[in-house]
PDB file of N, CA and C in Angstrom:
ATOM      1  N   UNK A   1     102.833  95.502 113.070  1.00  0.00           N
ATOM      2  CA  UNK A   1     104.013  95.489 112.231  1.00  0.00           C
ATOM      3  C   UNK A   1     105.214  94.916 112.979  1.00  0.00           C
ATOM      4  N   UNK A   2     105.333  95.220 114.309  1.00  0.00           N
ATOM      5  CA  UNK A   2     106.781  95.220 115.117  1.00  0.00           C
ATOM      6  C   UNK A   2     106.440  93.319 115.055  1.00  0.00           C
ATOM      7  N   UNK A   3     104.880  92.513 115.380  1.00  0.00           N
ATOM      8  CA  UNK A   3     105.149  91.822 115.599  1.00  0.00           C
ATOM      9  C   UNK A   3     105.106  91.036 114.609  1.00  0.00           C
ATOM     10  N   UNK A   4     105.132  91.138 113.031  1.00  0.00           N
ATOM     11  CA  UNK A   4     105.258  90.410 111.715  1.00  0.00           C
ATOM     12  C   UNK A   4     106.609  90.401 111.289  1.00  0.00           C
ATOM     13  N   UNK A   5     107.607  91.769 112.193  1.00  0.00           N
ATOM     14  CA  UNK A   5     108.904  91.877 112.105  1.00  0.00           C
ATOM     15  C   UNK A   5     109.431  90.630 112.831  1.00  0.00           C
ATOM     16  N   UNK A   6     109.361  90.565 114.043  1.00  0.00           N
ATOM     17  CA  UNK A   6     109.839  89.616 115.233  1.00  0.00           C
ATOM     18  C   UNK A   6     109.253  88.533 114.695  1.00  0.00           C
ATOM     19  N   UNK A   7     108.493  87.383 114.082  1.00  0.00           N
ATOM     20  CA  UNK A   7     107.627  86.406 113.360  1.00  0.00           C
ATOM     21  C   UNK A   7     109.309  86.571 111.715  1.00  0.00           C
ATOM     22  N   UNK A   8     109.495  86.710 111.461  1.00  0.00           N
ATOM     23  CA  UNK A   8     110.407  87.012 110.486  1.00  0.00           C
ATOM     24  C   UNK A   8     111.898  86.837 110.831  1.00  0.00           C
ATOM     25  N   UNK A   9     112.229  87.864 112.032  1.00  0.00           N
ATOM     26  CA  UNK A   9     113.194  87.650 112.531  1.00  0.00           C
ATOM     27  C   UNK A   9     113.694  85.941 113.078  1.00  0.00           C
ATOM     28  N   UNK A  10     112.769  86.065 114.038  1.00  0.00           N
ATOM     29  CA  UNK A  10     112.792  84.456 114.443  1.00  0.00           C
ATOM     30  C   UNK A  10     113.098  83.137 113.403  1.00  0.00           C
ATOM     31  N   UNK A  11     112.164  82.954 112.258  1.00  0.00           N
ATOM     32  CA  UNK A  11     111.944  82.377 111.070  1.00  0.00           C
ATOM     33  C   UNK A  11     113.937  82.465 110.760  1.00  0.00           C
ATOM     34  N   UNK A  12     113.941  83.278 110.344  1.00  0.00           N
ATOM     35  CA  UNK A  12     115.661  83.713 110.050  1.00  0.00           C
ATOM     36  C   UNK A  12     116.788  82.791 110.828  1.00  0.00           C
ATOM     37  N   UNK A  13     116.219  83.616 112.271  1.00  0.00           N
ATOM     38  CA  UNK A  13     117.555  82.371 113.410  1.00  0.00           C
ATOM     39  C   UNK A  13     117.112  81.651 113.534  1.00  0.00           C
ATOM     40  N   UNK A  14     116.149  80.524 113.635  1.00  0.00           N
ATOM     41  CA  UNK A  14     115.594  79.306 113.563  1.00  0.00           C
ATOM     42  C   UNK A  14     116.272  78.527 112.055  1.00  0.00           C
ATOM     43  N   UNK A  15     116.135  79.274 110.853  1.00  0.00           N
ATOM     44  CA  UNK A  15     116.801  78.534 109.913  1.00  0.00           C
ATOM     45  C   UNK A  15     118.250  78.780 109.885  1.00  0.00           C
ATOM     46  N   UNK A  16     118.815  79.858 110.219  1.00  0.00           N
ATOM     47  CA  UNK A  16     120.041  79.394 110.287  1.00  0.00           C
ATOM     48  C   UNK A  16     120.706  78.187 111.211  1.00  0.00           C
ATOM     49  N   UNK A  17     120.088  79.173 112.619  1.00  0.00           N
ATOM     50  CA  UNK A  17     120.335  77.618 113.343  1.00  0.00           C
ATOM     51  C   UNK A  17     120.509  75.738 112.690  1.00  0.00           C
ATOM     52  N   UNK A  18     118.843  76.061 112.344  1.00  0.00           N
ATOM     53  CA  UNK A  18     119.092  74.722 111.830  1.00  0.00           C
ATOM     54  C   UNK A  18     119.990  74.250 110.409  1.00  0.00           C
ATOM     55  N   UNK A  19     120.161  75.538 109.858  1.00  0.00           N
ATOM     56  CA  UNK A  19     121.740  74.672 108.653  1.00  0.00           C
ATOM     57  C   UNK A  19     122.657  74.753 109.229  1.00  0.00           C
ATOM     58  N   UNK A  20     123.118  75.367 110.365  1.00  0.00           N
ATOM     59  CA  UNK A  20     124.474  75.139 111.176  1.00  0.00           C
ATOM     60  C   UNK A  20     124.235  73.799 111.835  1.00  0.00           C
ATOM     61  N   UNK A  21     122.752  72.861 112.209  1.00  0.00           N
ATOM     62  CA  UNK A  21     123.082  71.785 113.049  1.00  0.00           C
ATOM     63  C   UNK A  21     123.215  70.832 111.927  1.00  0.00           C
ATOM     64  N   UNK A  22     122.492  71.291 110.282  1.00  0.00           N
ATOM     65  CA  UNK A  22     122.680  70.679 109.559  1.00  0.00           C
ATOM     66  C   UNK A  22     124.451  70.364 109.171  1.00  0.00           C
ATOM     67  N   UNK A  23     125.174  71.261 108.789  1.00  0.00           N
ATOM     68  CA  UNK A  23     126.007  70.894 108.659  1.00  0.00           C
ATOM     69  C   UNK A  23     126.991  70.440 109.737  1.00  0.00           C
ATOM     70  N   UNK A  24     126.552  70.684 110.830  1.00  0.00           N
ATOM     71  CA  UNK A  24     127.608  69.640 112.194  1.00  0.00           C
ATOM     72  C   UNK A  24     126.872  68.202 111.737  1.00  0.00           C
ATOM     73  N   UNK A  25     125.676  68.004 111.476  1.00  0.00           N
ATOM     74  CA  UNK A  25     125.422  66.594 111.857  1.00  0.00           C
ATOM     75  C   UNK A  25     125.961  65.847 110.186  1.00  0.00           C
ATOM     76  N   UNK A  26     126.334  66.936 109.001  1.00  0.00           N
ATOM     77  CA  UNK A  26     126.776  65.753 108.177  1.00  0.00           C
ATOM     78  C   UNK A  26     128.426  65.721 108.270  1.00  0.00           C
ATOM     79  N   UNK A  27     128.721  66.783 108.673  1.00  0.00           N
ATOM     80  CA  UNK A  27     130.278  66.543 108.717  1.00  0.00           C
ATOM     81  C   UNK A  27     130.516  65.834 109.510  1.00  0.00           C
ATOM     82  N   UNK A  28     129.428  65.375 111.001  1.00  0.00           N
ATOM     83  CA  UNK A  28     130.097  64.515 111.711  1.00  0.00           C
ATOM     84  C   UNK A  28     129.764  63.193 112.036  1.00  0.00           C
ATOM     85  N   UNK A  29     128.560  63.174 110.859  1.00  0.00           N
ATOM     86  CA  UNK A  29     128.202  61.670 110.527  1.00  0.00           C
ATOM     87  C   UNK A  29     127.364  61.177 111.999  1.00  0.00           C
ATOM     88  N   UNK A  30     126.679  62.641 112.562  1.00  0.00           N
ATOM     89  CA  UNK A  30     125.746  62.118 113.887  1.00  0.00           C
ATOM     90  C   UNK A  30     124.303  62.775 113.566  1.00  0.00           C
ATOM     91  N   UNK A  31     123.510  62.019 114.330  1.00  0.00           N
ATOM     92  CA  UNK A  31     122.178  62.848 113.835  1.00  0.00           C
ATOM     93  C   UNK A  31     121.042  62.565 115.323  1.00  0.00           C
ATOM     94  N   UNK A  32     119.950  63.042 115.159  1.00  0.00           N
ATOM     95  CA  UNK A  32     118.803  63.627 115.801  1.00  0.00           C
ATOM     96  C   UNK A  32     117.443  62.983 115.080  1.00  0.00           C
ATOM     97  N   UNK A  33     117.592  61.596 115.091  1.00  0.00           N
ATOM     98  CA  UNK A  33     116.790  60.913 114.425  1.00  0.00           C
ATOM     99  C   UNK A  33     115.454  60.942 115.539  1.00  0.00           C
ATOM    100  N   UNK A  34     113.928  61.632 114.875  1.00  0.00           N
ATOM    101  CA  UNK A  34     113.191  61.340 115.604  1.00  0.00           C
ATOM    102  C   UNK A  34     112.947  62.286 116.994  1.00  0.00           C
ATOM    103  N   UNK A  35     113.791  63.167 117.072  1.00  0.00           N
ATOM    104  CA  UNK A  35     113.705  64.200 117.893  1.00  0.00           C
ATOM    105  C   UNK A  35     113.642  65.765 117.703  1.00  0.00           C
ATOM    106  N   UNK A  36     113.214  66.690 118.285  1.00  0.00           N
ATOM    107  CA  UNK A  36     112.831  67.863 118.064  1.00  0.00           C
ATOM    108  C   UNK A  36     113.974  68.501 118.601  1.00  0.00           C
ATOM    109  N   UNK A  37     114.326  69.652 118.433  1.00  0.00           N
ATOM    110  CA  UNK A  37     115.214  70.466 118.786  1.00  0.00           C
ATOM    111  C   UNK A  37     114.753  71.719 118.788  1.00  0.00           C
ATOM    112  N   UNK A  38     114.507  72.628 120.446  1.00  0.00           N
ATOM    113  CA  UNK A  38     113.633  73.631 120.775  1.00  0.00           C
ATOM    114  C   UNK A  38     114.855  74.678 121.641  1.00  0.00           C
ATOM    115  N   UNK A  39     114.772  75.612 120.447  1.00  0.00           N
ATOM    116  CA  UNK A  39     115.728  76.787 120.968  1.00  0.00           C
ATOM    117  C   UNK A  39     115.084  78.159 121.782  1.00  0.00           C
ATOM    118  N   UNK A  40     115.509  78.535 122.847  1.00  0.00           N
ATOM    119  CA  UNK A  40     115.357  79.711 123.246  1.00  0.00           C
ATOM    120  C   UNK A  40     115.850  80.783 123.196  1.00  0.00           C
ATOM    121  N   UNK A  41     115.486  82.163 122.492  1.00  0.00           N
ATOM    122  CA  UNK A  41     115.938  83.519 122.131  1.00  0.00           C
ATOM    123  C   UNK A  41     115.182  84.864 122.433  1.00  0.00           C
ATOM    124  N   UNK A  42     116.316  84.973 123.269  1.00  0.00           N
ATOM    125  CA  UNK A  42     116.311  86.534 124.628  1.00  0.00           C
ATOM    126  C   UNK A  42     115.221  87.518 123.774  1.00  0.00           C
ATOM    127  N   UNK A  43     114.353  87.890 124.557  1.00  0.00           N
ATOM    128  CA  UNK A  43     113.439  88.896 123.814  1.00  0.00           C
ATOM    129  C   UNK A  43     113.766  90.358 123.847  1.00  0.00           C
ATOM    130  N   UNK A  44     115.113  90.450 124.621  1.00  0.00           N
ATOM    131  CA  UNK A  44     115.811  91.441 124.547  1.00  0.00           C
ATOM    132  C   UNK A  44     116.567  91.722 123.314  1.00  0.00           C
ATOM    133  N   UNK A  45     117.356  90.801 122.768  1.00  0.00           N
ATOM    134  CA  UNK A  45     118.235  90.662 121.977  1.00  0.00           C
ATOM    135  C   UNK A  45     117.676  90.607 120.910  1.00  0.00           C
ATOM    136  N   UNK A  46     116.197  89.916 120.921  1.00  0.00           N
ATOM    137  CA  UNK A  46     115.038  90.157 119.482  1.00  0.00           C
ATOM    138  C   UNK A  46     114.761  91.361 119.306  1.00  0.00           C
ATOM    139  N   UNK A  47     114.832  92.177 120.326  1.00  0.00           N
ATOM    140  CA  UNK A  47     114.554  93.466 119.905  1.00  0.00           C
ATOM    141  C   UNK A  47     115.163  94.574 119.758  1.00  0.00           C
ATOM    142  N   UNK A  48     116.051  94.238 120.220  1.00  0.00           N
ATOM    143  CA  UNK A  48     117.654  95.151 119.355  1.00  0.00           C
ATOM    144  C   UNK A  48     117.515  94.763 118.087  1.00  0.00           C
ATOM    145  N   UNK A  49     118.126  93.658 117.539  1.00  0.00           N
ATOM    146  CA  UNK A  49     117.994  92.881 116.217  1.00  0.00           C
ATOM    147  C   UNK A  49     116.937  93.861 115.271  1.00  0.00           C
ATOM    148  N   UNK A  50     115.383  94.056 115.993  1.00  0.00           N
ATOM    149  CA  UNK A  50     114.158  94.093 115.067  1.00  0.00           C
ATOM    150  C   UNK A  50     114.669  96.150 114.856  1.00  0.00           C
ATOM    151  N   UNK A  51     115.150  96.881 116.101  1.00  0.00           N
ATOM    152  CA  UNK A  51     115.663  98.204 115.793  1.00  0.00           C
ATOM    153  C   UNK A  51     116.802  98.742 114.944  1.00  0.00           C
ATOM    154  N   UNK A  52     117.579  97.333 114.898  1.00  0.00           N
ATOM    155  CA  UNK A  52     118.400  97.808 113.983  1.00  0.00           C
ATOM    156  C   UNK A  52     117.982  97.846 112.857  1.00  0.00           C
ATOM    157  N   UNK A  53     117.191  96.823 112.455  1.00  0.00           N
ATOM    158  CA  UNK A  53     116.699  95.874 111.309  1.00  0.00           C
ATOM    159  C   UNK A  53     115.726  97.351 110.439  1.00  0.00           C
ATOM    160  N   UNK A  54     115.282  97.940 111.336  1.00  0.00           N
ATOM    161  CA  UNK A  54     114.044  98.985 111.098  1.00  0.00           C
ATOM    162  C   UNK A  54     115.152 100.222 110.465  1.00  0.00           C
ATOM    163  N   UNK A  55     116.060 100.387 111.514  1.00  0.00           N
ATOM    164  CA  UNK A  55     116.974 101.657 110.759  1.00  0.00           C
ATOM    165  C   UNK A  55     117.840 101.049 109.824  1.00  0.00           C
ATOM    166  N   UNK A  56     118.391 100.070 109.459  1.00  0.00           N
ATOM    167  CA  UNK A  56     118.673  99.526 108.296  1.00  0.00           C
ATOM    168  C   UNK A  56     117.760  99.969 107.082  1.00  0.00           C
ATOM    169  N   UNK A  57     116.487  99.298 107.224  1.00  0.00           N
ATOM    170  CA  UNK A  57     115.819  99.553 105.831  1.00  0.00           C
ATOM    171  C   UNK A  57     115.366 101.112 105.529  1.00  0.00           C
ATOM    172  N   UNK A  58     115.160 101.843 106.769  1.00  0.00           N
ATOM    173  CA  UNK A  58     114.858 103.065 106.696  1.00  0.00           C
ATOM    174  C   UNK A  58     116.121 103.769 105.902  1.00  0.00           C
ATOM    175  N   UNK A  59     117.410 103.591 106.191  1.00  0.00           N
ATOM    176  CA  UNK A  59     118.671 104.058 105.384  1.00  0.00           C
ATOM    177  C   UNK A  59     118.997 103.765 104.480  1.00  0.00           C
ATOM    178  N   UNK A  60     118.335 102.503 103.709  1.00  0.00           N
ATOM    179  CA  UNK A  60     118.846 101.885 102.682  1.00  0.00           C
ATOM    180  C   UNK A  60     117.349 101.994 101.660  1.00  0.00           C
ATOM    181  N   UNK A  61     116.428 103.268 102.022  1.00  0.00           N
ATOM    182  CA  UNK A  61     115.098 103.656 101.242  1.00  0.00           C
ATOM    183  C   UNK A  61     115.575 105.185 101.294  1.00  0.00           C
ATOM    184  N   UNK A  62     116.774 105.908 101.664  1.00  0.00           N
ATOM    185  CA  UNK A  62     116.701 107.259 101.629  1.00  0.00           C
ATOM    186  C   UNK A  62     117.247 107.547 100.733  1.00  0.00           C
ATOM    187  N   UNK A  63     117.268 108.828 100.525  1.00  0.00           N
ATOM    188  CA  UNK A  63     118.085 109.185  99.461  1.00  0.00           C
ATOM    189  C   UNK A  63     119.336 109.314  99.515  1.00  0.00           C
ATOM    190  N   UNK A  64     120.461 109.535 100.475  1.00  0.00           N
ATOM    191  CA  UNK A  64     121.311 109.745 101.167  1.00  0.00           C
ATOM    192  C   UNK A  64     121.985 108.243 100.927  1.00  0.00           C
ATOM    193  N   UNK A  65     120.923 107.411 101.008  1.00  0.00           N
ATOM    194  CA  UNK A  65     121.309 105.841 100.294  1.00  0.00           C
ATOM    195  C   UNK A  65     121.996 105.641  99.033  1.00  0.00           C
ATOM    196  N   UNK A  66     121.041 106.248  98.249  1.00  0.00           N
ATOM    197  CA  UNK A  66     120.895 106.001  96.445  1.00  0.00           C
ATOM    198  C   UNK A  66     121.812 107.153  96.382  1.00  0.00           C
ATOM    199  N   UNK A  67     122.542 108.142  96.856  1.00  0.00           N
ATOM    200  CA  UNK A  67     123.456 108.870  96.074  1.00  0.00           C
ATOM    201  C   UNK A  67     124.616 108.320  96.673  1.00  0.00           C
ATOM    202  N   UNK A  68     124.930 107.759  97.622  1.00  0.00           N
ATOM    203  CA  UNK A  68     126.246 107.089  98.541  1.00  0.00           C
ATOM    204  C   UNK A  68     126.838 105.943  97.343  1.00  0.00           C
ATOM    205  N   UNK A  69     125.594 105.189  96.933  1.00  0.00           N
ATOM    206  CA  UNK A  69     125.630 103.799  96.258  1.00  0.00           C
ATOM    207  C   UNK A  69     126.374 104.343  95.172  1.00  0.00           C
ATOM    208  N   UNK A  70     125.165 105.457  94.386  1.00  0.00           N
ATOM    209  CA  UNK A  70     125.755 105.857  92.810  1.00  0.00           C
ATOM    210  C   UNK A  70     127.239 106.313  92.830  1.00  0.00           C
ATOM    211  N   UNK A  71     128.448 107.164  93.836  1.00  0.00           N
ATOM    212  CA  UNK A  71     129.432 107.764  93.878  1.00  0.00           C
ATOM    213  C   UNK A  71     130.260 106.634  94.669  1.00  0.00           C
ATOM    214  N   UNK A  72     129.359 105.519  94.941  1.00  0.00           N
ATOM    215  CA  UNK A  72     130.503 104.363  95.763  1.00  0.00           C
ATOM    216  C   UNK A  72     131.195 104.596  97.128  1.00  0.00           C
ATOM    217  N   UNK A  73     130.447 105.866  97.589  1.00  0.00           N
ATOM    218  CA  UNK A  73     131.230 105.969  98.500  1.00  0.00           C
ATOM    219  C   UNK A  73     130.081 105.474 100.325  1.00  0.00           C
ATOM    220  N   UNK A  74     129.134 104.382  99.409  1.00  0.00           N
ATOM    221  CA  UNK A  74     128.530 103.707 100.947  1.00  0.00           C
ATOM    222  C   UNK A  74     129.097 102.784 101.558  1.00  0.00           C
ATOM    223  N   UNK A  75     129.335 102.887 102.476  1.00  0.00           N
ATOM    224  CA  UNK A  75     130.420 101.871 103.431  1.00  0.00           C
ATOM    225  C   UNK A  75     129.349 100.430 103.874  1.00  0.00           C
ATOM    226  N   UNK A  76     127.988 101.225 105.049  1.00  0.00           N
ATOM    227  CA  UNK A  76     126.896 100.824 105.690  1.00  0.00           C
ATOM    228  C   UNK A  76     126.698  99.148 105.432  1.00  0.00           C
ATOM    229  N   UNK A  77     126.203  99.541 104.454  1.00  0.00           N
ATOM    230  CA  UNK A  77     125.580  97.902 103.928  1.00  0.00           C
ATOM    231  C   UNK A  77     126.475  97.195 103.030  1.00  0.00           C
ATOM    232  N   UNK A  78     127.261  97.811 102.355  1.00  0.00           N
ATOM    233  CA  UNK A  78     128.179  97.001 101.541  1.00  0.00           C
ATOM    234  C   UNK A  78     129.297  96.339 101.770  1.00  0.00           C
ATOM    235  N   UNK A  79     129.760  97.323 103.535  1.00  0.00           N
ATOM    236  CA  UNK A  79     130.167  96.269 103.918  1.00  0.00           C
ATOM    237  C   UNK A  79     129.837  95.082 104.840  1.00  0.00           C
ATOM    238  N   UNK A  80     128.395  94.905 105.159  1.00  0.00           N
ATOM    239  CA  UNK A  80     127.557  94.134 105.567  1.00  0.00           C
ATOM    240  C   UNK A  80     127.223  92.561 104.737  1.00  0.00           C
ATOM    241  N   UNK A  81     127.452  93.007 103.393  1.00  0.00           N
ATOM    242  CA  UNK A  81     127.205  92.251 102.273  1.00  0.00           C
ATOM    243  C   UNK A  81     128.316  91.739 101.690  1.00  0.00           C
ATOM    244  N   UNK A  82     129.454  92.140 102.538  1.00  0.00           N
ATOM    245  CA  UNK A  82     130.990  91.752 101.867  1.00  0.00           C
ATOM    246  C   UNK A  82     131.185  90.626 102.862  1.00  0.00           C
ATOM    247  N   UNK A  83     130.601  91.299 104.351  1.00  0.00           N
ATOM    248  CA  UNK A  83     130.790  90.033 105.226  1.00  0.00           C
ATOM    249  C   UNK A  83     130.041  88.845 105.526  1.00  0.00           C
ATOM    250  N   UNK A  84     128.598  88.987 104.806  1.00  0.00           N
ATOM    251  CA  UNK A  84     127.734  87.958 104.791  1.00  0.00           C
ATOM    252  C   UNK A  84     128.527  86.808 103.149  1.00  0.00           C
ATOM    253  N   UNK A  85     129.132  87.698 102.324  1.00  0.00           N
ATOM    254  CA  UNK A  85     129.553  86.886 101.291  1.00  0.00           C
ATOM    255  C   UNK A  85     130.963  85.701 101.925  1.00  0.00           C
ATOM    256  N   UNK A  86     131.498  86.581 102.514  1.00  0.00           N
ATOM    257  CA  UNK A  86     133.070  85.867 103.359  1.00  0.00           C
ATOM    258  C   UNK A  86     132.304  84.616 104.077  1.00  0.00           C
ATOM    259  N   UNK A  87     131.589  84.848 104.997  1.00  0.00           N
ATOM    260  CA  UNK A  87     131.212  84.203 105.456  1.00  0.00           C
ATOM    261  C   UNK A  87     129.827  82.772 105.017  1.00  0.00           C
ATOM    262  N   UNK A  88     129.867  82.787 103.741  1.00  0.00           N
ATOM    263  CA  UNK A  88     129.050  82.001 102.774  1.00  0.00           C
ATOM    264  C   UNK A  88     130.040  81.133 102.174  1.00  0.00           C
ATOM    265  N   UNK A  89     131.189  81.983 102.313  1.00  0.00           N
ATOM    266  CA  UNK A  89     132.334  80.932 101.433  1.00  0.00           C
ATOM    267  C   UNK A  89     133.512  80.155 102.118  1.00  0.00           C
ATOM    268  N   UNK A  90     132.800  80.431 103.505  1.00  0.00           N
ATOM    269  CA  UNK A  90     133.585  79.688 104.373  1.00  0.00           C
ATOM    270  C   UNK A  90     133.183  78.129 104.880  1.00  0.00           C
TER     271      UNK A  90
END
């Protein structure tokens, strides 16, 4: 499981990565014609990422979840989702 998590994770920063080089290379009218681009990522830092990632979904399947949501008063993820939106519209 931990390693279909980390296979996922990776997949994730690999595509972001690559729409961030996407959009440097059209805003700046340069490109990587014909070449590969091979990133390296700390297996330390993958695995913080994959523990948080685990107590994330574990909190957001409890119940403690679903009554926070219904009374509005969950902070956790919503404001996680306020800052992934800011940052979509930037």
């Amino acid at each position: 499981m931990t390693d279909e998590i980390k296979d996922q994770i990776n997949d994730i920063i690999e595509g972001e990565i690559q729409n961030n080089i996407n959009e440097y290379i059209e805003k700046e009218g340069k490109g990587f014609k014909g070449q590969e681009l091979k990133v390296n990522v700390n297996e330390e830092e993958l695995n913080r990422l994959v523990k948080v990632y685990k107590k994330m979904n574990k909190y957001r399947k409890s119940p403690l979840f679903a009554v926070k949501t219904m009374d509005n008063t969950e902070k956790i993820v919503s404001e996680m989702i306020e800052e992934l939106k800011k940052d979509s519209t930037e």
